[in-house]
Structures are given as C-alpha cells and as structure tokens.
PDB file of N, CA and C in Angstrom:
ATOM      1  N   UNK A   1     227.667 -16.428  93.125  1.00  0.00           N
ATOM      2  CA  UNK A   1     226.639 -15.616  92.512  1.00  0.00           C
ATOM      3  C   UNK A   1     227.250 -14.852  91.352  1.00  0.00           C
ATOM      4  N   UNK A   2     226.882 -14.872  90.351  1.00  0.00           N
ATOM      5  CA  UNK A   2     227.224 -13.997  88.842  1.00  0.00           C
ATOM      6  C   UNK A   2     226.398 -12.808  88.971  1.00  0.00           C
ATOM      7  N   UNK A   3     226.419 -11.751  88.837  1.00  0.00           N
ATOM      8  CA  UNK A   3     225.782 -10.343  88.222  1.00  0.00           C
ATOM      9  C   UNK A   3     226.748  -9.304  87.729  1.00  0.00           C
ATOM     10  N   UNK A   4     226.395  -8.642  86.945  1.00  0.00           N
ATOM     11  CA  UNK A   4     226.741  -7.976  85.982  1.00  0.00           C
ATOM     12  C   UNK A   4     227.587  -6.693  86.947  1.00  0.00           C
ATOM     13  N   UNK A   5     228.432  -6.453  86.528  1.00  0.00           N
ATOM     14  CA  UNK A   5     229.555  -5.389  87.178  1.00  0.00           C
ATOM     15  C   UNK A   5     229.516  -4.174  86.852  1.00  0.00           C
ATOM     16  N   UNK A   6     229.359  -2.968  86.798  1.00  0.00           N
ATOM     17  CA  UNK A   6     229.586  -1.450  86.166  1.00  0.00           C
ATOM     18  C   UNK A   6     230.968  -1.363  85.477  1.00  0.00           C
ATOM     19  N   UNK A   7     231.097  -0.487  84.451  1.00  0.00           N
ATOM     20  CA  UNK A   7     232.156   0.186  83.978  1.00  0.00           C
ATOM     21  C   UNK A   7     233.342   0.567  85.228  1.00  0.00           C
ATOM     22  N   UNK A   8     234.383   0.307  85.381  1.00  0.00           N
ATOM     23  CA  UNK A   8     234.975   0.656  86.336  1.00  0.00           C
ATOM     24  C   UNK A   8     235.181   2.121  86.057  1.00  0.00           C
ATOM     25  N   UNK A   9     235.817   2.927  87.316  1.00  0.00           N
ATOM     26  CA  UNK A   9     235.690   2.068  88.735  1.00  0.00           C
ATOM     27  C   UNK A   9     234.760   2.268  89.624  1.00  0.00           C
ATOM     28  N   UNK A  10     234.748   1.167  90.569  1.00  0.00           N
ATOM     29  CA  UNK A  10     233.748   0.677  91.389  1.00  0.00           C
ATOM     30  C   UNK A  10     234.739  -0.447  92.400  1.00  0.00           C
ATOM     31  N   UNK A  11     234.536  -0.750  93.606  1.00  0.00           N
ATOM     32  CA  UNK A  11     235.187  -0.881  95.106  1.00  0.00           C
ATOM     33  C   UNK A  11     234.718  -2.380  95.120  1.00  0.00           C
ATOM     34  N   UNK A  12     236.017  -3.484  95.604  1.00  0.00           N
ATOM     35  CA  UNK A  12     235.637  -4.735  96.206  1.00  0.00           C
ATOM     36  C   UNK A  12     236.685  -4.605  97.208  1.00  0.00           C
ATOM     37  N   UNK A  13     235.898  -5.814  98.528  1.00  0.00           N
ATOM     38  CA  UNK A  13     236.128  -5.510  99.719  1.00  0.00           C
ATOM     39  C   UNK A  13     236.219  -7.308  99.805  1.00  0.00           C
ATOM     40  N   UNK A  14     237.934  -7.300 100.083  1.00  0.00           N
ATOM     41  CA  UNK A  14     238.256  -8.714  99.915  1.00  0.00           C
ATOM     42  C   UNK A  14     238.467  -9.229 101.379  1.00  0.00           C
ATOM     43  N   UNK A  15     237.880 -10.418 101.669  1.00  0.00           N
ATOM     44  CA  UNK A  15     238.083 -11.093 103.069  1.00  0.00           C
ATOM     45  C   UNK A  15     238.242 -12.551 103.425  1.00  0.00           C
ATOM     46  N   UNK A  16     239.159 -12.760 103.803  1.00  0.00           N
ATOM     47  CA  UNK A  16     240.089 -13.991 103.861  1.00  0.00           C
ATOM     48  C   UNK A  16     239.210 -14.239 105.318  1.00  0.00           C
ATOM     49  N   UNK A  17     239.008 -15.686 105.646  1.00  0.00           N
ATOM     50  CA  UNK A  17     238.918 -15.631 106.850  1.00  0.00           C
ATOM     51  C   UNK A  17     239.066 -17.244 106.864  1.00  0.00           C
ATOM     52  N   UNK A  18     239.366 -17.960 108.055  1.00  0.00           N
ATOM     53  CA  UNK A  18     239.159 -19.092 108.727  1.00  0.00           C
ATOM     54  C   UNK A  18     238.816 -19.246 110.062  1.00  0.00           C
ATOM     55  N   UNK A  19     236.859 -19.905 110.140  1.00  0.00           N
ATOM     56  CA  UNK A  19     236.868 -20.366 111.264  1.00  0.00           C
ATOM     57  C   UNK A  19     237.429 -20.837 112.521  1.00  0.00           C
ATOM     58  N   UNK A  20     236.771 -20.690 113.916  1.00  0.00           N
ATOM     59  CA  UNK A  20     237.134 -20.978 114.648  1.00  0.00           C
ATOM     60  C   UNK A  20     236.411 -22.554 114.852  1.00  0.00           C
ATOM     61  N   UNK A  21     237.232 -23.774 115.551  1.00  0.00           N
ATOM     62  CA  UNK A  21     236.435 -24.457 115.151  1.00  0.00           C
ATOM     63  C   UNK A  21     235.957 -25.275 116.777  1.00  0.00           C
ATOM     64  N   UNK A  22     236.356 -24.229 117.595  1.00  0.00           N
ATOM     65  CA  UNK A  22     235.721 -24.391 118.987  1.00  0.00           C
ATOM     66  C   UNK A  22     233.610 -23.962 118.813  1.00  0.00           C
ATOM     67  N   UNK A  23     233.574 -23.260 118.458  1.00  0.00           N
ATOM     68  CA  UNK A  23     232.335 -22.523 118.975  1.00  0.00           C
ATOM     69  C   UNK A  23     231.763 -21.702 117.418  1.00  0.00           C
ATOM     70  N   UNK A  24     231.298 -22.728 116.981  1.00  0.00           N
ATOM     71  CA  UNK A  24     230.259 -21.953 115.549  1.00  0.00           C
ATOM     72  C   UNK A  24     228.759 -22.213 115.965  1.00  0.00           C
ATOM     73  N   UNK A  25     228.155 -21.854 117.328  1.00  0.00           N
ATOM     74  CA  UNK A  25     226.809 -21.677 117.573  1.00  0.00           C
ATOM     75  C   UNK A  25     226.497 -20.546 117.294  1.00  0.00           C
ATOM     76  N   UNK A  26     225.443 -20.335 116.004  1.00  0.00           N
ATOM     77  CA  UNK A  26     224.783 -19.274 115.477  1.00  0.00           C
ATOM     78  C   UNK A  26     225.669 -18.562 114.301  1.00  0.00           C
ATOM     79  N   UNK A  27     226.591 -19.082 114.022  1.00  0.00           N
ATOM     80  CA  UNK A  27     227.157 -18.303 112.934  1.00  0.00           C
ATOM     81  C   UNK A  27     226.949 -18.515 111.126  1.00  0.00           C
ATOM     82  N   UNK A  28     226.455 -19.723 111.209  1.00  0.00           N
ATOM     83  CA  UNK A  28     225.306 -19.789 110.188  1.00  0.00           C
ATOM     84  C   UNK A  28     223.955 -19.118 110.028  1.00  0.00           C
ATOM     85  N   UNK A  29     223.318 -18.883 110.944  1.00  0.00           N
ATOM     86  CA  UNK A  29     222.533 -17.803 110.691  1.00  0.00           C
ATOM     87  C   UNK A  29     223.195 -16.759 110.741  1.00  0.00           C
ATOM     88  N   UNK A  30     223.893 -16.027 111.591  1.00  0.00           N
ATOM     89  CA  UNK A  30     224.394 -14.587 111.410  1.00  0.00           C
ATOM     90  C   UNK A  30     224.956 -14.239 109.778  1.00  0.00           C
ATOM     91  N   UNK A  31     225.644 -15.228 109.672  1.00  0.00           N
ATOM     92  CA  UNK A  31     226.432 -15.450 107.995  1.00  0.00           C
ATOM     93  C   UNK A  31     225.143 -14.920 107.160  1.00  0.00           C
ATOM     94  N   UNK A  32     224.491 -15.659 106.986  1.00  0.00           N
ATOM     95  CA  UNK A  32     222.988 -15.726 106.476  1.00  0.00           C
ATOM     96  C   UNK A  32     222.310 -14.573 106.457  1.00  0.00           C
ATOM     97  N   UNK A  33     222.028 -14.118 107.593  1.00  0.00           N
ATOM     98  CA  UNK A  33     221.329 -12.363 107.791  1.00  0.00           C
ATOM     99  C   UNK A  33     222.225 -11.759 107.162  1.00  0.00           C
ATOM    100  N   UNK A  34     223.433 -11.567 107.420  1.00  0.00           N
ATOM    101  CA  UNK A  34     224.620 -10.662 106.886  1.00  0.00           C
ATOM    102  C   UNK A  34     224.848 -10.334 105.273  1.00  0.00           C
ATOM    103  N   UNK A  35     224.421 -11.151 104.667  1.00  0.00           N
ATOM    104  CA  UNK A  35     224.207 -11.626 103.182  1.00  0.00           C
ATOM    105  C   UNK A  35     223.094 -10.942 103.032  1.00  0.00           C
ATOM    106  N   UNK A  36     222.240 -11.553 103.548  1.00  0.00           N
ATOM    107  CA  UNK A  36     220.660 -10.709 103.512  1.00  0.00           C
ATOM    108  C   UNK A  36     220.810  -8.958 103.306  1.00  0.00           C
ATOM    109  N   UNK A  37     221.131  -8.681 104.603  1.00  0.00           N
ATOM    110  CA  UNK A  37     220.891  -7.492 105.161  1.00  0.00           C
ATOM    111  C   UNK A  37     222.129  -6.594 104.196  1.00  0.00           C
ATOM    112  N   UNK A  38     223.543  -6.933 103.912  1.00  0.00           N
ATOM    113  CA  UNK A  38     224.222  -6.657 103.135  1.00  0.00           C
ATOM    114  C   UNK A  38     223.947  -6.558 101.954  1.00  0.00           C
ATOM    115  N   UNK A  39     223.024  -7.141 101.253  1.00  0.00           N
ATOM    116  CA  UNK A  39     222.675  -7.041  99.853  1.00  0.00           C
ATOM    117  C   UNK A  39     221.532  -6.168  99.627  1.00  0.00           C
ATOM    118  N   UNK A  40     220.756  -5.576 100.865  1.00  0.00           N
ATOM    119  CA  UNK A  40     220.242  -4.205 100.782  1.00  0.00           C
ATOM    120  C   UNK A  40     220.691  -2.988 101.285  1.00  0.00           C
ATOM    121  N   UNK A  41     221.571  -3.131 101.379  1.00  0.00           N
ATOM    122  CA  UNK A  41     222.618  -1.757 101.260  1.00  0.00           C
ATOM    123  C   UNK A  41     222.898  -0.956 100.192  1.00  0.00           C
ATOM    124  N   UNK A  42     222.670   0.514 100.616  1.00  0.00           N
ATOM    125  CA  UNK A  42     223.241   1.444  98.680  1.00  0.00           C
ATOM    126  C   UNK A  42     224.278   1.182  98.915  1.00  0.00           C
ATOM    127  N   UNK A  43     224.497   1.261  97.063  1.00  0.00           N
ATOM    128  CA  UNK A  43     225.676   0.954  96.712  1.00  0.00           C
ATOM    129  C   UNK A  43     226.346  -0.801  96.278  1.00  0.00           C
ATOM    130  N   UNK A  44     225.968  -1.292  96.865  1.00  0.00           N
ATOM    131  CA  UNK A  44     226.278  -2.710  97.027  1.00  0.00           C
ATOM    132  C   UNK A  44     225.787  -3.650  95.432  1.00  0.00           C
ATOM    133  N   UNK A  45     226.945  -4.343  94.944  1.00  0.00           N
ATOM    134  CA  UNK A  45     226.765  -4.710  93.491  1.00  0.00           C
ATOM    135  C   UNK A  45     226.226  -6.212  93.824  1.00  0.00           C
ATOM    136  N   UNK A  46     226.989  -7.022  95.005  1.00  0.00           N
ATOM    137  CA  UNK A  46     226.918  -8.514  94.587  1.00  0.00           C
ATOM    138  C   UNK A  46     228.298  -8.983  95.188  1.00  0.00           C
ATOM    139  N   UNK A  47     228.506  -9.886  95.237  1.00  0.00           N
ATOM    140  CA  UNK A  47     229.408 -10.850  96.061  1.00  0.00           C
ATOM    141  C   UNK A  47     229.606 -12.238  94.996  1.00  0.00           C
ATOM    142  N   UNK A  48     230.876 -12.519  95.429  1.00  0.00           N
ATOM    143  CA  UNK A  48     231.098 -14.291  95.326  1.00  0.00           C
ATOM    144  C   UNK A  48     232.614 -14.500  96.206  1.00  0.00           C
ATOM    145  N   UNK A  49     231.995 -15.786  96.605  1.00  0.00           N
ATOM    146  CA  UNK A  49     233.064 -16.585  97.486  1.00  0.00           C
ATOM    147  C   UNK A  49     233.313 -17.700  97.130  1.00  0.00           C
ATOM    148  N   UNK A  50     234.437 -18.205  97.431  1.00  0.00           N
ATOM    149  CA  UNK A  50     234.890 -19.627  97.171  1.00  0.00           C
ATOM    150  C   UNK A  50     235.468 -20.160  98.874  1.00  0.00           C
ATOM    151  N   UNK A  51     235.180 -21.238  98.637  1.00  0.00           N
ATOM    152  CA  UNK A  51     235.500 -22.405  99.988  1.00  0.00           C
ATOM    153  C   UNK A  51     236.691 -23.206  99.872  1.00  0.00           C
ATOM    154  N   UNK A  52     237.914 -23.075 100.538  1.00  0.00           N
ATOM    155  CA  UNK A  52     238.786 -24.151 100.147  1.00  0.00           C
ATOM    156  C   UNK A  52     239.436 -25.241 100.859  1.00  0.00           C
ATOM    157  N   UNK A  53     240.015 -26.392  99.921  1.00  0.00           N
ATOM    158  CA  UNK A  53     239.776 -27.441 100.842  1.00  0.00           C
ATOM    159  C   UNK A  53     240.263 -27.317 102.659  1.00  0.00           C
ATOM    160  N   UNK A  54     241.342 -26.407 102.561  1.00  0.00           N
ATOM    161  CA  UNK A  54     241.294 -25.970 104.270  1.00  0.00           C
ATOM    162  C   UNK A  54     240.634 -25.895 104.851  1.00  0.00           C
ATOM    163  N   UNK A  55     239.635 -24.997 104.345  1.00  0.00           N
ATOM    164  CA  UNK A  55     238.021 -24.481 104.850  1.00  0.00           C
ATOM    165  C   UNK A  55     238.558 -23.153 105.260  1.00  0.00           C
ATOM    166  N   UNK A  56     239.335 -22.063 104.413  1.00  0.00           N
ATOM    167  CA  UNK A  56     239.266 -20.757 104.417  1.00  0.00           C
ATOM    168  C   UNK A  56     238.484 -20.210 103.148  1.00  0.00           C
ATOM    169  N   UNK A  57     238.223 -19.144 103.709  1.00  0.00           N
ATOM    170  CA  UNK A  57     237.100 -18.677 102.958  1.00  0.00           C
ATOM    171  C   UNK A  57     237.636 -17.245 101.938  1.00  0.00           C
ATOM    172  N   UNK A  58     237.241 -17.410 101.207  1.00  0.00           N
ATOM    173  CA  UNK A  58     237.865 -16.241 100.397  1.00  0.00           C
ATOM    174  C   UNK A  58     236.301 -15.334  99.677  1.00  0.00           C
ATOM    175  N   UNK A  59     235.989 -14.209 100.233  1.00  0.00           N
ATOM    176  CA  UNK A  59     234.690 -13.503 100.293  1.00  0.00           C
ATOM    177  C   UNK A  59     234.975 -12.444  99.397  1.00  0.00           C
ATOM    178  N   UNK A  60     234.362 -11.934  98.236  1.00  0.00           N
ATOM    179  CA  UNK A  60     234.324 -10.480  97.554  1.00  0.00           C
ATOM    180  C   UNK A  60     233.438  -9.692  97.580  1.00  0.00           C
ATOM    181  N   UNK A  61     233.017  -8.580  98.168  1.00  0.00           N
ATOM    182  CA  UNK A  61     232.108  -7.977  97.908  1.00  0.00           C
ATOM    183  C   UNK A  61     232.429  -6.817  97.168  1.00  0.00           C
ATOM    184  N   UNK A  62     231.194  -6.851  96.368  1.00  0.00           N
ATOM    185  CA  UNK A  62     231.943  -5.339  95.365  1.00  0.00           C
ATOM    186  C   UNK A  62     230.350  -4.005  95.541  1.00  0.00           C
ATOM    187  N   UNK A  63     231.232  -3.388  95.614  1.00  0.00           N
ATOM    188  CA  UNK A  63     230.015  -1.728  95.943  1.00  0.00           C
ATOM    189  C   UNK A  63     230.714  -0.989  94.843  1.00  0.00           C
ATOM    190  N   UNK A  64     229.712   0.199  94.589  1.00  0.00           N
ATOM    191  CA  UNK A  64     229.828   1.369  93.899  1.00  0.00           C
ATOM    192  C   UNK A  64     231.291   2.533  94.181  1.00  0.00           C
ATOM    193  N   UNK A  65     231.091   2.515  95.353  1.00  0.00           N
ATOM    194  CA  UNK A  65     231.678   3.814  96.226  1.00  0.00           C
ATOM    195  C   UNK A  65     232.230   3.483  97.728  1.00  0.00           C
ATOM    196  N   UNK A  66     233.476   4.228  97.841  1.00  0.00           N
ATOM    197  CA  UNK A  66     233.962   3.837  99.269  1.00  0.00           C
ATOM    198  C   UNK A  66     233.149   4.014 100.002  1.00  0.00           C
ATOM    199  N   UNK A  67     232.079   4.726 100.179  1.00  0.00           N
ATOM    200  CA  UNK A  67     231.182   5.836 100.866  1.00  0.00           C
ATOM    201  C   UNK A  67     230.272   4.881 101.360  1.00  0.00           C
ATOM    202  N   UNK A  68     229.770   3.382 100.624  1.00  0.00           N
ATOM    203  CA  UNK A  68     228.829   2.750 100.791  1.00  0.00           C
ATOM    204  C   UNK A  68     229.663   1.598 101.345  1.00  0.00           C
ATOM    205  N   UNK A  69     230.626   1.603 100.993  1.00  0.00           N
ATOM    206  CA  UNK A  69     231.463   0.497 102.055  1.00  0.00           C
ATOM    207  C   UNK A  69     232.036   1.051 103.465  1.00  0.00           C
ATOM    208  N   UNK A  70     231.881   2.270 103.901  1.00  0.00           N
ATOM    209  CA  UNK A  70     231.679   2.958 104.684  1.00  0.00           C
ATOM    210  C   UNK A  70     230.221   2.528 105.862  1.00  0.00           C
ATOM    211  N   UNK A  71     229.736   2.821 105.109  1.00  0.00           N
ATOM    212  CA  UNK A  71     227.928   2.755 105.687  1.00  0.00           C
ATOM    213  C   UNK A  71     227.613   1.412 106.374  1.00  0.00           C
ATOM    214  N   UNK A  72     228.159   0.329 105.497  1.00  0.00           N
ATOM    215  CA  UNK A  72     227.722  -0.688 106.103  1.00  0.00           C
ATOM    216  C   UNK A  72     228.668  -1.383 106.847  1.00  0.00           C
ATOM    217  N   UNK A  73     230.088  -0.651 107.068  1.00  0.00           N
ATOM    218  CA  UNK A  73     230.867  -1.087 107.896  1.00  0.00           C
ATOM    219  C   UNK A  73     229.995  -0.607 109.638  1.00  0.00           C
ATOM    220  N   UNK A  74     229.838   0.937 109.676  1.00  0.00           N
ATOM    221  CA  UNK A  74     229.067   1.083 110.501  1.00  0.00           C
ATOM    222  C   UNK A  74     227.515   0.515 111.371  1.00  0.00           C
ATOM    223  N   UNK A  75     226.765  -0.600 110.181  1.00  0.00           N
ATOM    224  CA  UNK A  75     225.650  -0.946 110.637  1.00  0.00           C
ATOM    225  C   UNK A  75     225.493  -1.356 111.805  1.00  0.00           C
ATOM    226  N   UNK A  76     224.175  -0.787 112.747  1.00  0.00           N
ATOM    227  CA  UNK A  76     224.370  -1.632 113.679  1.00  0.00           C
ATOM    228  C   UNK A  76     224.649  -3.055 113.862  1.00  0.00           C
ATOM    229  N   UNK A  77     223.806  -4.145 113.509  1.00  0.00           N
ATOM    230  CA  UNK A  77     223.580  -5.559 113.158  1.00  0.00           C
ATOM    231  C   UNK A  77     224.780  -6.265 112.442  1.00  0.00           C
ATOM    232  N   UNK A  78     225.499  -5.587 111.578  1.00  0.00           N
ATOM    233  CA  UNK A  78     226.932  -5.444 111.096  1.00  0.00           C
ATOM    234  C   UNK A  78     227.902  -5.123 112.455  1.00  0.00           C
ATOM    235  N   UNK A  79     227.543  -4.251 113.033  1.00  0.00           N
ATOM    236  CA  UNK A  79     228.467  -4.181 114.371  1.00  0.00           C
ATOM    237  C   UNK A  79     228.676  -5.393 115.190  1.00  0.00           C
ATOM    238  N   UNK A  80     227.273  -5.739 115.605  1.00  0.00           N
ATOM    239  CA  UNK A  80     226.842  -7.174 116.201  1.00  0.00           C
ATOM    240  C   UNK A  80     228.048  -8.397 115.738  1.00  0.00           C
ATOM    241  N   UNK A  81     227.478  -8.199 114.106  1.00  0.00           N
ATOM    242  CA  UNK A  81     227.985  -9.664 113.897  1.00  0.00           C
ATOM    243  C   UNK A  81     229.298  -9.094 113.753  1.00  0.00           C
ATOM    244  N   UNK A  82     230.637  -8.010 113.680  1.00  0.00           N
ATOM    245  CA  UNK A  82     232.058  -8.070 113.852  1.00  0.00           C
ATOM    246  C   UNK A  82     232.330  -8.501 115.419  1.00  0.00           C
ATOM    247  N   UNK A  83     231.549  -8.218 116.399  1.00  0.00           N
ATOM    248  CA  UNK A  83     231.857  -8.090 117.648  1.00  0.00           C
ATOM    249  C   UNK A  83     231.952  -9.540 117.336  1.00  0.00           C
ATOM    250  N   UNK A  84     230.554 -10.326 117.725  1.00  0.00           N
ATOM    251  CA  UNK A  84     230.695 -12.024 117.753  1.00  0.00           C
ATOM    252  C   UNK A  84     232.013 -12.703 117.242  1.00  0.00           C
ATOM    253  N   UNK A  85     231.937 -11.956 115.684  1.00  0.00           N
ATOM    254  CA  UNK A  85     232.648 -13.091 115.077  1.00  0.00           C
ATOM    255  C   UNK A  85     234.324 -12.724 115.562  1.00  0.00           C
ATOM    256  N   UNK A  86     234.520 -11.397 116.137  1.00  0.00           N
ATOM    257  CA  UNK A  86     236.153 -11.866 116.891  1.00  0.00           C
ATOM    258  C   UNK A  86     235.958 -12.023 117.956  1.00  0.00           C
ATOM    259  N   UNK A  87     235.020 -12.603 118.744  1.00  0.00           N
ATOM    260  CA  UNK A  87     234.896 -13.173 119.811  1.00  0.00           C
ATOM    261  C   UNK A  87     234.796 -14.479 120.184  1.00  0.00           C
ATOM    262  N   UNK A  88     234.045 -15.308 118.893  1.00  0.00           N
ATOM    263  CA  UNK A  88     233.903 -15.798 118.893  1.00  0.00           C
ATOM    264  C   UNK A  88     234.051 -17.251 117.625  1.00  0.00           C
ATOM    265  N   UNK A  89     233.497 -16.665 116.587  1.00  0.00           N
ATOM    266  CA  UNK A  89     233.618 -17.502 115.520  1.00  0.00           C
ATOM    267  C   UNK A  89     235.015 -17.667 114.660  1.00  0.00           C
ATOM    268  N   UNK A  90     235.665 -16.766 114.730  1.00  0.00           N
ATOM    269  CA  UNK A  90     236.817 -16.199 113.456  1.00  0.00           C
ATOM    270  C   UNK A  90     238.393 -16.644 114.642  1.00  0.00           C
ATOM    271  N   UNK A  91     238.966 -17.912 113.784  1.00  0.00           N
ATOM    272  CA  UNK A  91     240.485 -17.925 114.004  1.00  0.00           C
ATOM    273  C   UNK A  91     241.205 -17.004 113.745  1.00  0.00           C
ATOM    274  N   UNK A  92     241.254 -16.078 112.444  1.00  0.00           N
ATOM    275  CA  UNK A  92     241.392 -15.216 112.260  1.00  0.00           C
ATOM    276  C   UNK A  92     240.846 -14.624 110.505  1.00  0.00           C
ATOM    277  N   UNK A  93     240.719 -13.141 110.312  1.00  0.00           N
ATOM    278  CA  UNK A  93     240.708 -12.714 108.949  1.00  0.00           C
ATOM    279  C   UNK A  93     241.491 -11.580 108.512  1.00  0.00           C
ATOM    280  N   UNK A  94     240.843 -11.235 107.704  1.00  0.00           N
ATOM    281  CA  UNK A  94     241.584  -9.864 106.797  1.00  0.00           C
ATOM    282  C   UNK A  94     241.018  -9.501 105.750  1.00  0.00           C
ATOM    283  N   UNK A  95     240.572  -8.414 105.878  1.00  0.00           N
ATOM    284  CA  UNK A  95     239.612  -7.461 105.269  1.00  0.00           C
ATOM    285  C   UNK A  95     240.789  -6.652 104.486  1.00  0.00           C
ATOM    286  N   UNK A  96     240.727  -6.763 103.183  1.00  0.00           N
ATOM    287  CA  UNK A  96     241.526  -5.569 101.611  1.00  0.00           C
ATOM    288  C   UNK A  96     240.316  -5.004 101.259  1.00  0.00           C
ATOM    289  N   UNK A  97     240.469  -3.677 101.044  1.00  0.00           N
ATOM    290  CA  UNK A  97     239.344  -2.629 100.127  1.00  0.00           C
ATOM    291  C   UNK A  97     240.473  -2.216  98.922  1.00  0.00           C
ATOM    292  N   UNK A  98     240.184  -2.291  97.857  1.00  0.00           N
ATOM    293  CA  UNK A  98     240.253  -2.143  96.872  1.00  0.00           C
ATOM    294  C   UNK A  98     239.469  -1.551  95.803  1.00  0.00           C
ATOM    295  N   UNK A  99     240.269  -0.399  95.186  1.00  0.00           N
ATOM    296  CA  UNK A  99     239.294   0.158  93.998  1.00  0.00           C
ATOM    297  C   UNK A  99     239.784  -0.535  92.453  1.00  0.00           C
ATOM    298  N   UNK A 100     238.763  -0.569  92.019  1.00  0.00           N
ATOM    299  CA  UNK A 100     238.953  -1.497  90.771  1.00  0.00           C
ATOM    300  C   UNK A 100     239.054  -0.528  89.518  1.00  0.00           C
ATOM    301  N   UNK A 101     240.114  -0.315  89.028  1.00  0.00           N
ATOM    302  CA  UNK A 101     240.492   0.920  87.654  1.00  0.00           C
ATOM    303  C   UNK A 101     240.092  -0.357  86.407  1.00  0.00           C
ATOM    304  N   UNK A 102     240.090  -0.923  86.592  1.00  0.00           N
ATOM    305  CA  UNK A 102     240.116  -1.934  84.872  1.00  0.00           C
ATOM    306  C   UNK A 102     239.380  -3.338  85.038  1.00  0.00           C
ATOM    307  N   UNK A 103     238.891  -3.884  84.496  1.00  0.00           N
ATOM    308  CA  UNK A 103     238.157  -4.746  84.756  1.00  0.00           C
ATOM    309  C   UNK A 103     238.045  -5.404  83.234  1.00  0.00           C
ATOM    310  N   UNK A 104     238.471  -6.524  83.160  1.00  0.00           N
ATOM    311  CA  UNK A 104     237.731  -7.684  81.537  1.00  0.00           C
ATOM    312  C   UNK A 104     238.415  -9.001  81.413  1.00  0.00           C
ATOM    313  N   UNK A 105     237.750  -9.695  80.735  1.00  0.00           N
ATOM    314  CA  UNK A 105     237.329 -10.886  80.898  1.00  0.00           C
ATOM    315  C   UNK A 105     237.487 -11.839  79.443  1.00  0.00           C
ATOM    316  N   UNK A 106     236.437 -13.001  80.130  1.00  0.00           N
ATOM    317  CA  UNK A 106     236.174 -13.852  78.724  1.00  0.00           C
ATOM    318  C   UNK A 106     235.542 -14.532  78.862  1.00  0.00           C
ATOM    319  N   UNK A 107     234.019 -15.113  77.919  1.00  0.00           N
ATOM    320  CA  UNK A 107     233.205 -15.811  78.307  1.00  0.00           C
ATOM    321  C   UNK A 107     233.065 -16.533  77.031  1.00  0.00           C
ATOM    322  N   UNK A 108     232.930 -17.851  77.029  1.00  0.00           N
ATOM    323  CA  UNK A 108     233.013 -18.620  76.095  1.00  0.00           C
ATOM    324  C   UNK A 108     231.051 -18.678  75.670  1.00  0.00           C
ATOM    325  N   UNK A 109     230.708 -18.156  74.814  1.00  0.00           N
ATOM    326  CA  UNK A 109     229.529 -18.468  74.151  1.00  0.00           C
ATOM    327  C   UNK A 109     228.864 -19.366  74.301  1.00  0.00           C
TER     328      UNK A 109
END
C-alpha cells in the first residue's frame, strides 16, 4: 500500500515474523480483521509489507505518536489476535518501534 507520510517525526512499528506451519486455521481472517480494525485506529498512517521467498514476513506500520502505538497494542481484539498468534500461528516474531527523525526519497516522474 503507498500513502503519503507526514513531515517527520512520526513512529513505525517493524515486525518480522514466520509462520507456523502446523496450524494456520483462521489466521487469514484474523490477519484480515487486524488490518481492518488497525487502520481505524488514531494515529495510524498506513502500512506495507513484503513476503519473502522463505515466507517471512516483513510488516511496517507507521503511526503519528508512540501514544497511538500504545492504544492499539492494548486493544481488546488486538489482545485476542497476540494471544492466538503465540499460541498458535507464529514460529516466531519480533516487533522494533522506531521513531523516524528523517525521512526522503526518490520518485522517478
């Protein structure tokens, strides 16, 4: 997903993860709501992930403020799906929060 970023700074919340590949019943939908329900959260800018040929996942989410990466660490339904997914879905991950001081680029016309 592309959208437009704020002037830094502003917070991405980096997450490495690789499936478990015993037991992925329902974790396509949960994935799915989580996206959903995550992208109406204050604060919250937008995401992109990449898939690699391993099949680890490399996830960014970027928010405004620690404060809002706070909030939705707490969600209930967010609670839900951390419980499942180290119970169940996740070989393992790793969650980096990061504040972003500088930010630029290049886009070819």
């Amino acid at each position: 997903m592309t959208f437009t970023r704020p002037e830094p700074p502003y917070y991405a919340v980096i997450i490495s993860s690789a499936l478990n590949d015993e037991d992925l019943d329902g974790y396509d939908a949960m994935s799915e709501r989580m996206a959903e329900l995550g992208a109406r959260q204050p604060g919250y800018l937008g995401r992109e992930s990449q898939t690699g040929p391993d099949g680890r996942e490399l996830l960014v989410i970027y928010y405004t403020d620690a404060e809002s990466i706070a909030a939705w660490k707490q969600d209930p339904e967010h609670l839900e799906a951390q419980r499942l997914g180290k119970e169940r879905w996740y070989a393992d991950y790793r969650i980096e929060v990061a504040r972003v001081e500088r930010a630029y680029g290049f886009e070819r016309a």
